[in-house]
N, C-alpha and C. Protein backbone atom coordinates (compact mmCIF):
# COMPACT_ATOMS: atom_id res chain seq x y z
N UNK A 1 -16.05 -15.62 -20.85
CA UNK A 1 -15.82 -14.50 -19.97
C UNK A 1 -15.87 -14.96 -18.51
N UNK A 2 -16.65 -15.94 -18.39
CA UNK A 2 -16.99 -16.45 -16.96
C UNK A 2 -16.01 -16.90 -16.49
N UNK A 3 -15.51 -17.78 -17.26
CA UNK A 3 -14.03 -18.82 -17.53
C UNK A 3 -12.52 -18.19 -17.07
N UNK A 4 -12.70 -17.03 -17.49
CA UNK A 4 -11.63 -15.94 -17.40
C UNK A 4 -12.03 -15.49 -15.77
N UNK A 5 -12.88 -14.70 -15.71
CA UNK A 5 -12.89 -14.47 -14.12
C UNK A 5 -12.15 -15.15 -13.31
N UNK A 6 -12.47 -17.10 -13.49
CA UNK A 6 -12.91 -17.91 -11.77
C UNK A 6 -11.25 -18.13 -12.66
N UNK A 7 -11.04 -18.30 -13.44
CA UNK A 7 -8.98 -18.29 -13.52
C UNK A 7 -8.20 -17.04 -13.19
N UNK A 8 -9.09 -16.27 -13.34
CA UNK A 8 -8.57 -14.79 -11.93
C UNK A 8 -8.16 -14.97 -11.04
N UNK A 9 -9.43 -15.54 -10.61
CA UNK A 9 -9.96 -15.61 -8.87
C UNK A 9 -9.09 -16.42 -8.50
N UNK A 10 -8.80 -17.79 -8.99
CA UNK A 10 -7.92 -18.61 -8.64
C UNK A 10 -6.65 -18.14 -8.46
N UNK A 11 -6.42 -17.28 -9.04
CA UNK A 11 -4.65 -16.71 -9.93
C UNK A 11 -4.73 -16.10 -8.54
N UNK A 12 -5.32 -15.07 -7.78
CA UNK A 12 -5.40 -14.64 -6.61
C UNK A 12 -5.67 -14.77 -5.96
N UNK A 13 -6.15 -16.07 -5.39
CA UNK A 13 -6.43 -16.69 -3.88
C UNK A 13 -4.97 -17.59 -4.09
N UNK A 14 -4.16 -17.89 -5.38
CA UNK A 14 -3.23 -18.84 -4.85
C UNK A 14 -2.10 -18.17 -4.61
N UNK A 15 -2.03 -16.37 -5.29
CA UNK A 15 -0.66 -15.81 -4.97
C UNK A 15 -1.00 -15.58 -3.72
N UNK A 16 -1.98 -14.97 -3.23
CA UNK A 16 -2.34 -14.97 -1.45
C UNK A 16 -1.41 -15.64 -0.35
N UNK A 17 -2.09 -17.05 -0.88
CA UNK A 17 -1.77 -18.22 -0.18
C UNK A 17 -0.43 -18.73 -0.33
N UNK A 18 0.28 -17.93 -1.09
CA UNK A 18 1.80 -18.34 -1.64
C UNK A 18 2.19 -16.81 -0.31
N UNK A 19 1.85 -15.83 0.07
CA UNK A 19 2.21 -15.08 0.69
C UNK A 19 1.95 -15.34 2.24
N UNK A 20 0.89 -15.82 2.56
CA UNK A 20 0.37 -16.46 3.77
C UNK A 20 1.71 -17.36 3.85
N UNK A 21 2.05 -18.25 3.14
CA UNK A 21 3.02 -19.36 3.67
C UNK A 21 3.88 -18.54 3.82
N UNK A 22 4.55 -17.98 2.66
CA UNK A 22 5.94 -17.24 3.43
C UNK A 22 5.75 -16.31 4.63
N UNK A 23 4.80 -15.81 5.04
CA UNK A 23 4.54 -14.96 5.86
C UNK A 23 4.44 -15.92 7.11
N UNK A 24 4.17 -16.96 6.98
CA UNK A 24 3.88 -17.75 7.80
C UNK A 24 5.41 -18.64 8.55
N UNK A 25 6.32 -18.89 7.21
CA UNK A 25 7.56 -19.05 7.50
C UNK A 25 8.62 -18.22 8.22
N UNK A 26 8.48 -17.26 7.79
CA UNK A 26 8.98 -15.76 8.51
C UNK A 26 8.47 -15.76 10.05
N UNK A 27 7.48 -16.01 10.17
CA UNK A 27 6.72 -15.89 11.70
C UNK A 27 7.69 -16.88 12.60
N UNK A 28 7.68 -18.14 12.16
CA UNK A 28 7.93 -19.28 12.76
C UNK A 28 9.57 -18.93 12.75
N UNK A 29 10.37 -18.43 12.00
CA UNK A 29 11.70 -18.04 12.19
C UNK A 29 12.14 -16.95 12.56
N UNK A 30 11.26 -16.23 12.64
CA UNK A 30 11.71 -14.71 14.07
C UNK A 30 11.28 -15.53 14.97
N UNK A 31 10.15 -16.41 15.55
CA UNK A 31 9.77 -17.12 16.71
C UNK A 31 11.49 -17.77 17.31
N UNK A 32 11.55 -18.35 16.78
CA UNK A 32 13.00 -19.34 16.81
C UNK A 32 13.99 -17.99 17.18
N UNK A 33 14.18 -17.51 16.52
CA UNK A 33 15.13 -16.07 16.49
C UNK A 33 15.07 -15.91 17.91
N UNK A 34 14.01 -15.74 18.64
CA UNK A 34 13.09 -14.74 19.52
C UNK A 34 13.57 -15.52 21.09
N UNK A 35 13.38 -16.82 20.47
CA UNK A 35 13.71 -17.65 21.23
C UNK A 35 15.19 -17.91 21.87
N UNK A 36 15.80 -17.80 21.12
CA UNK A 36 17.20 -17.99 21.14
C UNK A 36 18.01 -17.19 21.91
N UNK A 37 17.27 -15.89 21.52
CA UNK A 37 17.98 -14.42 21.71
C UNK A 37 17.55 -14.28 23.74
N UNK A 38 16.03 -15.10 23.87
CA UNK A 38 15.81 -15.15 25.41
C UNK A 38 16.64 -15.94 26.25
N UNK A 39 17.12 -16.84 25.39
CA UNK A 39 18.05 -17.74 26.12
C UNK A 39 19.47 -17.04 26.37
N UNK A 40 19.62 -16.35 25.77
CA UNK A 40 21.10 -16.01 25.34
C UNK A 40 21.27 -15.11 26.43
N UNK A 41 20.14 -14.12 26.94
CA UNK A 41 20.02 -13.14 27.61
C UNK A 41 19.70 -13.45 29.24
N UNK A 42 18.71 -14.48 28.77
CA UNK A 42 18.94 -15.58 30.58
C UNK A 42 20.19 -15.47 31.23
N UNK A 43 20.57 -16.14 30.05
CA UNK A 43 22.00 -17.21 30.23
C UNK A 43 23.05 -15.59 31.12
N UNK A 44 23.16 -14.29 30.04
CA UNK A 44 24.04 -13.68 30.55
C UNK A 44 23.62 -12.48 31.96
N UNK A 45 22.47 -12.72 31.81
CA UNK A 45 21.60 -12.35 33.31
C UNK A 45 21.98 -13.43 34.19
N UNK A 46 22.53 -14.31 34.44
CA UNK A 46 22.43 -15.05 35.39
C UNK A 46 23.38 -14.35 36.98
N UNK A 47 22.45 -14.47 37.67
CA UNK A 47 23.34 -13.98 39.06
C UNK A 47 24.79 -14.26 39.07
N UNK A 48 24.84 -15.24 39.47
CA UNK A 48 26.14 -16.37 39.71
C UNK A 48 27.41 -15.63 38.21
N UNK A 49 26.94 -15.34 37.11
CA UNK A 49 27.63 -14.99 36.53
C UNK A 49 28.27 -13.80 36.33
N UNK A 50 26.89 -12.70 36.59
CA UNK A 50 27.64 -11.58 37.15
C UNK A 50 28.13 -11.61 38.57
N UNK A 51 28.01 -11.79 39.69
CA UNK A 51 29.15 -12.32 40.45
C UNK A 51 30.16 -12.41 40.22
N UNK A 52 30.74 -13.69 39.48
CA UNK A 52 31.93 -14.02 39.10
C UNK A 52 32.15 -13.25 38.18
N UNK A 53 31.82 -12.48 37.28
CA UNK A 53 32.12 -11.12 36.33
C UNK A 53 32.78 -10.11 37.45
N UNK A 54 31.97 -9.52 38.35
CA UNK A 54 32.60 -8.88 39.35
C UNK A 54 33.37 -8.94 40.16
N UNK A 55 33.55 -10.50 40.50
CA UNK A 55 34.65 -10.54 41.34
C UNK A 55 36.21 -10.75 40.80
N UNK A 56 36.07 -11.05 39.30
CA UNK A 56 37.16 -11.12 38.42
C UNK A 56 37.72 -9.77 38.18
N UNK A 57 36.39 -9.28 37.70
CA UNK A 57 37.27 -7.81 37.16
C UNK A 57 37.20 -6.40 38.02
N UNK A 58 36.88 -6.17 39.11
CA UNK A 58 36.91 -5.77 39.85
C UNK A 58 37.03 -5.90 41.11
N UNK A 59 37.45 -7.13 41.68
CA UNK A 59 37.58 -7.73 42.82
C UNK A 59 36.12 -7.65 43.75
N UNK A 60 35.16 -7.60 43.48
CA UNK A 60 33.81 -7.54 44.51
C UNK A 60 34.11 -8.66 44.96
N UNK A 61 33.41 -8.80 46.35
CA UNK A 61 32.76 -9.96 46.80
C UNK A 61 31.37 -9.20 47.19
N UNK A 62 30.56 -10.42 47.75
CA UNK A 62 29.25 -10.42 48.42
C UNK A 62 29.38 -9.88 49.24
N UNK A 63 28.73 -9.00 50.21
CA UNK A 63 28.24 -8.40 51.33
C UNK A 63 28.04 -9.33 52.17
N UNK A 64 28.48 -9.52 53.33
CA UNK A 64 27.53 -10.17 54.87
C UNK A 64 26.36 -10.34 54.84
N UNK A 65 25.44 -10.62 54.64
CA UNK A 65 23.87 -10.49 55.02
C UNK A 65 23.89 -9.94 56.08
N UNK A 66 24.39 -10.19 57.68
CA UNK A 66 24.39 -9.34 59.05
C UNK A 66 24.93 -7.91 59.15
N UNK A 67 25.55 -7.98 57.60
CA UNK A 67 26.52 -6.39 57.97
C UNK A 67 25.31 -5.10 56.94
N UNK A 68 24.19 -5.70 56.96
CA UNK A 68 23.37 -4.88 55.86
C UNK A 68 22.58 -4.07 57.11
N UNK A 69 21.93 -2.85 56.97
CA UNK A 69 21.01 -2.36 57.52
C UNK A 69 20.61 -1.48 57.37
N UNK A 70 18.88 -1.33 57.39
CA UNK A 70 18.06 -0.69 56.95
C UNK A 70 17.73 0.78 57.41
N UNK A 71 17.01 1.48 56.59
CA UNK A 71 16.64 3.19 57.66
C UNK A 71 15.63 3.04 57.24
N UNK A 72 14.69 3.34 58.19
CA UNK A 72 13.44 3.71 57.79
C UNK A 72 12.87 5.10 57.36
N UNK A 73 12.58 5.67 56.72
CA UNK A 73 12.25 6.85 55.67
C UNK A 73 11.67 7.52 56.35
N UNK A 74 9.91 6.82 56.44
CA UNK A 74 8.95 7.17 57.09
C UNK A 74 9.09 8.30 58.08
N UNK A 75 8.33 9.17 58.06
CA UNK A 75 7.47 10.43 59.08
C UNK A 75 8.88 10.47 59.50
């Protein structure tokens, strides 16, 4: 009877540990996923690119820096 138990016990600390790994594999490949997907999103955030997105398909250019000016809100 004893015998039977600790081959239980075993039977269920190793399906556990068979779930831990895959669970553990899964982690490490949404990580990667996760990763990828930040790059991807850098990449199409990049200034310079929307720029040239805008100036293609809508003709923008940049503003002057000297031709900008501020109001103050305040009182």
């Amino acid at each position: 009877m004893l015998l039977a138990g600790v081959v239980f016990v075993n039977l269920a600390v190793l399906r556990l540990n068979l779930r831990l790994d895959s669970a553990t594999h899964a982690r490490s490949k949404l990580r990667a996923e996760n990763a990828t997907l930040q790059s991807q999103l850098s990449a199409a955030l990049a200034s310079h690119r929307i720029q040239a997105l805008a100036h293609e398909q809508d003709g923008l250019i940049q503003a002057d820096p000297s031709s900008i000016g501020y109001i103050n809100l305040g009182k």
